[in-house]
Protein backbone atom coordinates (compact mmCIF):
# COMPACT_ATOMS: atom_id res chain seq x y z
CA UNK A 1 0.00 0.00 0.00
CA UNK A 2 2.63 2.64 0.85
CA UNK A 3 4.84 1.95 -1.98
CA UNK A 4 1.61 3.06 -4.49
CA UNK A 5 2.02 6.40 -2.80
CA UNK A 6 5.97 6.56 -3.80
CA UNK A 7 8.43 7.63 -6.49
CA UNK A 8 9.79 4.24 -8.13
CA UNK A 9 13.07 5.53 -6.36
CA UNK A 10 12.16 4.51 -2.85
CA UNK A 11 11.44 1.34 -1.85
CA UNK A 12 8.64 0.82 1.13
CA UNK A 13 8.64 -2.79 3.11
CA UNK A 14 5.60 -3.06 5.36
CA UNK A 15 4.41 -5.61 7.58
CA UNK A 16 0.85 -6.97 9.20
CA UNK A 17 0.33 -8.61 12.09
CA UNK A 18 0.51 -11.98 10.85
CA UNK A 19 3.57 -11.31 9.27
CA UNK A 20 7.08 -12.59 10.58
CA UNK A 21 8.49 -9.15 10.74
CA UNK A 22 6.66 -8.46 13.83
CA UNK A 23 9.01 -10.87 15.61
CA UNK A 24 11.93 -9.17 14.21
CA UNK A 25 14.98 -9.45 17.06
CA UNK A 26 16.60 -6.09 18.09
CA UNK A 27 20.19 -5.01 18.28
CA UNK A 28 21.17 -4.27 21.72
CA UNK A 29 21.11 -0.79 21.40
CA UNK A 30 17.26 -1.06 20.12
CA UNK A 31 16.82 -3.49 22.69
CA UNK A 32 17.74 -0.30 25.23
CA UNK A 33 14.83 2.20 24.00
CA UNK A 34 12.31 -0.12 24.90
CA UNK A 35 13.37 -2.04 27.73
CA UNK A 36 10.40 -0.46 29.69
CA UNK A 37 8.34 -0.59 27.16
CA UNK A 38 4.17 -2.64 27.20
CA UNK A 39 4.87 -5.38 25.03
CA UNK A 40 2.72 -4.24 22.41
CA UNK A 41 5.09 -1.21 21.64
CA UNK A 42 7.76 -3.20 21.78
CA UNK A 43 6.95 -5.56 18.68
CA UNK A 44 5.68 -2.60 16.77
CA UNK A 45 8.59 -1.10 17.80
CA UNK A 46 10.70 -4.72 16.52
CA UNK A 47 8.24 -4.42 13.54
CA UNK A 48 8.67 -1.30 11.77
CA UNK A 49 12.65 -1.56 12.58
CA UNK A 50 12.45 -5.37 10.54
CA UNK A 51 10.87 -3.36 7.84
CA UNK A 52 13.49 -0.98 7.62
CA UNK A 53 16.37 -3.30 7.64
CA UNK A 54 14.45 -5.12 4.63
CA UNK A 55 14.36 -2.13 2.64
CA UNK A 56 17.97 -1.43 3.20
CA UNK A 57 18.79 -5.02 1.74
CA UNK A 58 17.27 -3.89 -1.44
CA UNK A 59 19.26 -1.08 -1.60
CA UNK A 60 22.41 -2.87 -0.77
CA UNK A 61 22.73 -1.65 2.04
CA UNK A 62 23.85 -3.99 5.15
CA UNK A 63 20.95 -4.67 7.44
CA UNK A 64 21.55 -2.17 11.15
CA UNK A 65 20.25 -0.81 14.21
CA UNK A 66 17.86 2.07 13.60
CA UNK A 67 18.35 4.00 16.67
CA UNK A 68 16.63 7.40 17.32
CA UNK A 69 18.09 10.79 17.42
CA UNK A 70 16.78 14.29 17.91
CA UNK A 71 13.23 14.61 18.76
CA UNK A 72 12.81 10.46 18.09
CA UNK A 73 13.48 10.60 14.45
CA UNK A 74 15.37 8.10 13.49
CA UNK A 75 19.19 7.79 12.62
CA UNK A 76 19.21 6.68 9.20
CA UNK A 77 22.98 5.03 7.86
CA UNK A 78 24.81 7.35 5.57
CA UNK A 79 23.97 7.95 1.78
CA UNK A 80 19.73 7.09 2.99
CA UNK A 81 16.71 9.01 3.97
CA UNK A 82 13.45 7.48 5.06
CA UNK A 83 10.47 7.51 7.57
CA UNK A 84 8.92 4.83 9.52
CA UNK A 85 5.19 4.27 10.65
CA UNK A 86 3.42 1.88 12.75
CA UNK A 87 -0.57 1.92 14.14
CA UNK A 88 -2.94 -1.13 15.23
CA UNK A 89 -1.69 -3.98 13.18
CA UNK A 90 0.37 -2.39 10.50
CA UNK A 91 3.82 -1.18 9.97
CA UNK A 92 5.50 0.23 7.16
CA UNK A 93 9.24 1.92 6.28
CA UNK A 94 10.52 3.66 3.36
CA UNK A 95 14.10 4.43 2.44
CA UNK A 96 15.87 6.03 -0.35
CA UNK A 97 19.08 7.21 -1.62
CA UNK A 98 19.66 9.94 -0.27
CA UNK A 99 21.02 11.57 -4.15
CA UNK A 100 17.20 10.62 -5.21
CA UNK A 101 15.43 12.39 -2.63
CA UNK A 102 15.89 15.70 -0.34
CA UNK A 103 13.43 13.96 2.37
CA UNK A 104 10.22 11.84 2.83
CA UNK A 105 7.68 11.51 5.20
CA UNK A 106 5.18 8.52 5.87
CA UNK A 107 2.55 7.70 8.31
CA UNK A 108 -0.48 5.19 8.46
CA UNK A 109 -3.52 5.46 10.80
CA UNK A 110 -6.25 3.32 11.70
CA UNK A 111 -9.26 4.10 9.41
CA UNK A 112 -11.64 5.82 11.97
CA UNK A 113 -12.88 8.84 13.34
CA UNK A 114 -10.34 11.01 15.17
CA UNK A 115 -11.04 11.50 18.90
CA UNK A 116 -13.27 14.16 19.74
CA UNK A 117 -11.81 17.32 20.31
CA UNK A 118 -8.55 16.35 18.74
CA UNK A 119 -9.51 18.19 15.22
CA UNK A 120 -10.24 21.60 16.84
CA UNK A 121 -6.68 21.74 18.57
CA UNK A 122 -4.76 20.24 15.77
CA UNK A 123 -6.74 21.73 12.47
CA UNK A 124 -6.48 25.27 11.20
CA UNK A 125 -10.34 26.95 10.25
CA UNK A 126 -10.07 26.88 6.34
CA UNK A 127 -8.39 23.27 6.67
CA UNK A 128 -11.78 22.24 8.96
CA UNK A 129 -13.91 23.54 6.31
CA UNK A 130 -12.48 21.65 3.43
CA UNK A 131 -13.38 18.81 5.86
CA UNK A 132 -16.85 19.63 5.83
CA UNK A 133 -16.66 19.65 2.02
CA UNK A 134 -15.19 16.62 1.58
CA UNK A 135 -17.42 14.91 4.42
CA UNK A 136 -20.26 15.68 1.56
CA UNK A 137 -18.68 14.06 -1.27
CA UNK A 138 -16.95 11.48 0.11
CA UNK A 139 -18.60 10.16 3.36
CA UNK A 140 -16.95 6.78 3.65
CA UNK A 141 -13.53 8.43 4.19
CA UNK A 142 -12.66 9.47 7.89
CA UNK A 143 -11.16 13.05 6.51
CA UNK A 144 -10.38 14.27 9.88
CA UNK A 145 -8.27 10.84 10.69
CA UNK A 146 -6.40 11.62 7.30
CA UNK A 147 -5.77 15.05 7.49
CA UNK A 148 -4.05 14.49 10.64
CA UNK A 149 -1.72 11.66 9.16
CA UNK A 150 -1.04 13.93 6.60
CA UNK A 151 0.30 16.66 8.90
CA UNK A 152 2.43 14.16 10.58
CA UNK A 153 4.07 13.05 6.82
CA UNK A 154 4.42 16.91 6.66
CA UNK A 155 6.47 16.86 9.80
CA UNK A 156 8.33 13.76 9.39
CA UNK A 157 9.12 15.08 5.68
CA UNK A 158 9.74 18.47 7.39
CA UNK A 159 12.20 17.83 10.40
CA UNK A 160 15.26 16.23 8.72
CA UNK A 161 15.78 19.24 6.40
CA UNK A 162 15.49 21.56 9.34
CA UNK A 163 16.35 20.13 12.76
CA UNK A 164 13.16 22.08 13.97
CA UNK A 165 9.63 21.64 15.15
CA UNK A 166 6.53 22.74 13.20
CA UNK A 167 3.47 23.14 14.86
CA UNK A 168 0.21 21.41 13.24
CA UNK A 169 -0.78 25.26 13.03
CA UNK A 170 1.99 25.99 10.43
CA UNK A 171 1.07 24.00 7.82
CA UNK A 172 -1.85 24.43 6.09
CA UNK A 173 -2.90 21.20 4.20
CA UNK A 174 -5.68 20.22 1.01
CA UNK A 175 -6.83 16.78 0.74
CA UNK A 176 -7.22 16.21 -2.92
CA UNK A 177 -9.47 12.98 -4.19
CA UNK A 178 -8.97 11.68 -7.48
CA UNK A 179 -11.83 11.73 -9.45
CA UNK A 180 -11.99 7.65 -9.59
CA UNK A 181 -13.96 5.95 -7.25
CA UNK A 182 -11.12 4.29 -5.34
CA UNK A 183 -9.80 5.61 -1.54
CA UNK A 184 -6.47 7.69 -2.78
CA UNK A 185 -5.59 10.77 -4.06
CA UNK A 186 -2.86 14.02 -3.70
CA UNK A 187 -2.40 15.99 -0.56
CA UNK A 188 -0.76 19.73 -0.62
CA UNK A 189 0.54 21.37 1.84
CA UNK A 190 1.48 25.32 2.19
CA UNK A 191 4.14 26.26 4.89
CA UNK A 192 3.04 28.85 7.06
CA UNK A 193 6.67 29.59 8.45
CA UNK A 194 9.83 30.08 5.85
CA UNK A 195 10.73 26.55 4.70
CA UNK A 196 13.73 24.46 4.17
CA UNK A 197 16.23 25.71 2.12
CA UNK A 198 16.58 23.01 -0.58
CA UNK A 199 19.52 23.30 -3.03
CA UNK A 200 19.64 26.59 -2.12
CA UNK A 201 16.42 27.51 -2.95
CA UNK A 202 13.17 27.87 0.17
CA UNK A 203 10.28 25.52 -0.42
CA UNK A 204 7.21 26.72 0.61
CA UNK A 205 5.25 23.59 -0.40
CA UNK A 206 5.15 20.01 0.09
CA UNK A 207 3.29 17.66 -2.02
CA UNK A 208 2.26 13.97 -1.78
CA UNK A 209 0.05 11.30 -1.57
CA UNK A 210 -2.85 9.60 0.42
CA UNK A 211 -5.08 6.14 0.19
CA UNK A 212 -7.28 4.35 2.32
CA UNK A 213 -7.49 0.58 2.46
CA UNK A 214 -8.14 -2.47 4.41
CA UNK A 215 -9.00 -0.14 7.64
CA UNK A 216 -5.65 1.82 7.15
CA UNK A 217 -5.17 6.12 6.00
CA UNK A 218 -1.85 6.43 4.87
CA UNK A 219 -0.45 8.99 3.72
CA UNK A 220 3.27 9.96 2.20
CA UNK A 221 5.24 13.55 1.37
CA UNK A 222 8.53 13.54 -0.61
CA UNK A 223 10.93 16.69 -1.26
CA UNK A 224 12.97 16.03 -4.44
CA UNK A 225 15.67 17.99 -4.55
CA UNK A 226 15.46 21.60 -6.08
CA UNK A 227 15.78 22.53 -9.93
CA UNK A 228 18.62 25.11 -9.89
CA UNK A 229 17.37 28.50 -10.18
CA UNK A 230 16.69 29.80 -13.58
CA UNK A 231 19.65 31.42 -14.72
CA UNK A 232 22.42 29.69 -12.38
């Protein structure tokens, strides 16, 4: 499912429940975030990392500890970017060279109705409208659940090319649908703060992709590196 929201570039691994991954052993140094951990984070933890060392087998890269750094994203080995994601019974990572791609973001969500209350401290006004829109045209899609997956590929996308936080507030997002009848579309988002500096040039948007399927929203972002500037 995630790799249909992906350039051909990256290659996504993800995982079930029923799938072996999700008894993936850890390196001892994985084995230290979590040794407090419920057991149920620690084989999603186990999970998502056995995706991720799968991917970097495809690329050729040797199989390694995926530990996290600054603000819990995670350490990715030289030459790679990528993002991780894990909910109720699914897991998924992406990785990609890192000459491909400038930065990606992923994230999956159970297929359901946010919590109350969750949408009015997380959503901006205009974004809450579209949501009302879309509600009307769409009403088997849980908008609010996948608007807020999107804003966390938005940070996840976001935070490697900056080393900073961004606040659901500065990010104002569009759910797109495509005009088939299948769960998936584009997403858009407009940075409300000045944006990662890319090549040399600021990017103000980030674009990507969203689907819903077998009681999963996922959604994806990827930053390609910047065209030089006309003239240069």
């Amino acid at each position: 499912m995630i790799e249909e929201l992906l350039p051909e570039s990256v290659v996504a691994v993800e995982a079930h429940t029923d799938d072996p991954l999700w008894e993936t052993p850890l390196y001892p140094a994985e084995e230290a975030l979590v040794v407090r951990a419920v057991a149920k984070r620690r084989r999603e933890f186990a999970a998502v990392r056995g995706c991720a060392r799968r991917a970097m087998e495809k690329l050729g890269v040797p199989p390694q500890a995926v530990l996290s750094g600054e603000r819990g994203a995670p350490r990715w080995p030289d030459g790679l970017v990528g993002s991780m994601t894990h909910c109720d019974g699914y897991c998924a990572a992406a990785l990609v060279r890192a000459a491909d791609l400038a930065s990606l973001g992923i994230d999956a969500e159970p297929h359901g109705p946010l919590p109350e209350g969750v949408g009015d401290s997380v959503f901006l006004p205009a974004e809450s409208a579209r949501l009302g829109e879309l509600a009307l045209r769409r009403p088997a899609v849980h908008w609010d659940r996948l608007l807020f997956s999107a804003k966390e590929s938005v940070y996840k996308a976001w935070f490697p090319l900056t080393r900073k936080w961004l606040d659901f507030s500065e990010a104002d997002i569009t759910l797109h649908p495509d005009t088939g009848g299948e769960s998936y579309g584009t997403l858009r988002a407009e940075l409300l703060v000045p944006g990662p500096l890319v090549g040399g040039r600021r990017l103000q948007t980030f674009e990507g992709r969203w689907i819903v399927r077998d009681g999963v929203a996922a959604t994806s972002v990827v930053v390609p590196h910047a065209s030089p500037a006309p003239g240069t």
